[in-house]
Protein backbone atom coordinates (compact mmCIF):
# COMPACT_ATOMS: atom_id res chain seq x y z
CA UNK A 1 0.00 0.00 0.00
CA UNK A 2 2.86 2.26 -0.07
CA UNK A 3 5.00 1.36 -2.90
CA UNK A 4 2.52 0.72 -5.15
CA UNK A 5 1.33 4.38 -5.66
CA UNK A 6 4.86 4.94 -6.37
CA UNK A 7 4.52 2.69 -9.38
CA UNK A 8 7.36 0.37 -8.31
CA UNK A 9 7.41 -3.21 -9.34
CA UNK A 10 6.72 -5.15 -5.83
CA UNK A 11 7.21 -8.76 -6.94
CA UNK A 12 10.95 -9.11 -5.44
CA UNK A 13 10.29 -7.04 -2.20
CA UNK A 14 6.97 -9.26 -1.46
CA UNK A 15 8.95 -12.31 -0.89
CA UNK A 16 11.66 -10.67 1.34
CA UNK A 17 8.67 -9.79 3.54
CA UNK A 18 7.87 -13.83 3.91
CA UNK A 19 11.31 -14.25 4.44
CA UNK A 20 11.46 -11.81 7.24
CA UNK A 21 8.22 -12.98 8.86
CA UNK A 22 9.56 -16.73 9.12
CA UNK A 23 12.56 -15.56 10.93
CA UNK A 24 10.33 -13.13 13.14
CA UNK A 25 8.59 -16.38 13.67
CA UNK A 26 11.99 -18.47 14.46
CA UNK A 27 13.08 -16.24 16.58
CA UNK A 28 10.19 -15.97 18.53
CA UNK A 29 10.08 -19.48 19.17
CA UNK A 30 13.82 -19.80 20.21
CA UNK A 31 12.93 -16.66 22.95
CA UNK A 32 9.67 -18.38 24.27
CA UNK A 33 11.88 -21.16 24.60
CA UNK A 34 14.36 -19.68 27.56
CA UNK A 35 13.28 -19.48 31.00
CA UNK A 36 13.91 -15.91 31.29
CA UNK A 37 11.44 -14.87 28.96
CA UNK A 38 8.42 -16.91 31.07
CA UNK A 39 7.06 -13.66 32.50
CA UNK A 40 7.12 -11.90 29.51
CA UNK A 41 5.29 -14.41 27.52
CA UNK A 42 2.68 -14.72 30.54
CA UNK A 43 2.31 -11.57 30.04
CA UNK A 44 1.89 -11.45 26.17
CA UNK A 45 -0.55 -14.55 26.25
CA UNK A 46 -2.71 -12.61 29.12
CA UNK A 47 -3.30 -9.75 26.43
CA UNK A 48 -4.36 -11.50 23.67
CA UNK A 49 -6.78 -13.48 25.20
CA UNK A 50 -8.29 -10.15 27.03
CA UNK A 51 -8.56 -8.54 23.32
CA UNK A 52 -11.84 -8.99 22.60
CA UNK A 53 -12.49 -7.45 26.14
CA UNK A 54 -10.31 -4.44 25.64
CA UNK A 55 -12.05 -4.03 22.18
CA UNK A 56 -15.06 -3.92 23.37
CA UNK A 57 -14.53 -1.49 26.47
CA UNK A 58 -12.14 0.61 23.99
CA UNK A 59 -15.97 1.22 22.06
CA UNK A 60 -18.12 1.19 24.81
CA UNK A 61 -15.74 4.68 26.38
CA UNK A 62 -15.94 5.90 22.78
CA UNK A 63 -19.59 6.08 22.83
CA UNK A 64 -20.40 7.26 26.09
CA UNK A 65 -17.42 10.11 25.39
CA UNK A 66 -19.62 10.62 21.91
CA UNK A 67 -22.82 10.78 24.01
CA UNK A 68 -21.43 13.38 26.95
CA UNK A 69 -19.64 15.41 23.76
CA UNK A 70 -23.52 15.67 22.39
CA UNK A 71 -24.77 16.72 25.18
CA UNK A 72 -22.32 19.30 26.41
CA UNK A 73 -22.27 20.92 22.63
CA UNK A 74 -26.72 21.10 23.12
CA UNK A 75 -25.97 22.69 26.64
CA UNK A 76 -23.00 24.73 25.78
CA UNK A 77 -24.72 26.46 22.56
CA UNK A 78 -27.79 26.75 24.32
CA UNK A 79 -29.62 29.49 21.46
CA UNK A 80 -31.90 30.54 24.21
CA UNK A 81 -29.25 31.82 26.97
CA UNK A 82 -27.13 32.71 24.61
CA UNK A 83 -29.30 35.11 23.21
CA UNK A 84 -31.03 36.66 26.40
CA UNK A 85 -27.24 37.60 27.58
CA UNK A 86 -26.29 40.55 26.87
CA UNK A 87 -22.52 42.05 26.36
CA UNK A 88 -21.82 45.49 27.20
């Protein structure tokens, strides 16, 4: 999605990216492997499991910050007080 609006020929470069993704993928196993790393992949596992819960509270605070943002713009452009102030 980037080099192709630059009308570049992507053919060569698409297969260094699978390339790079199966080491990614080595060396993550070779690190989930040692001891030290036990915490770290606790920790990893714990948040993808909770994603569909964070997803879902992520849009549940967008919405109610949508909702209060309504409602302050109706009280904060109130035509009515707006217009029975007077600036001298």
């Amino acid at each position: 999605w980037i080099i192709h609006p630059l009308q570049r020929n992507v053919g060569p470069l698409r297969n260094l990216t699978v390339l790079r993704a199966f080491r990614l993928i080595r060396i993550a196993r070779v690190v989930r492997s040692l001891p030290q790393f036990k915490e770290m992949w606790l920790l990893i596992r714990g948040l993808m499991e909770s994603g569909r819960t964070l997803f879902w509270t992520a849009v549940v605070i967008a919405f109610v910050n949508y909702i209060f943002g309504i409602a302050f713009m109706f009280i904060a452009t109130d035509r009515d007080l707006y217009l029975t102030r007077r600036i001298h």
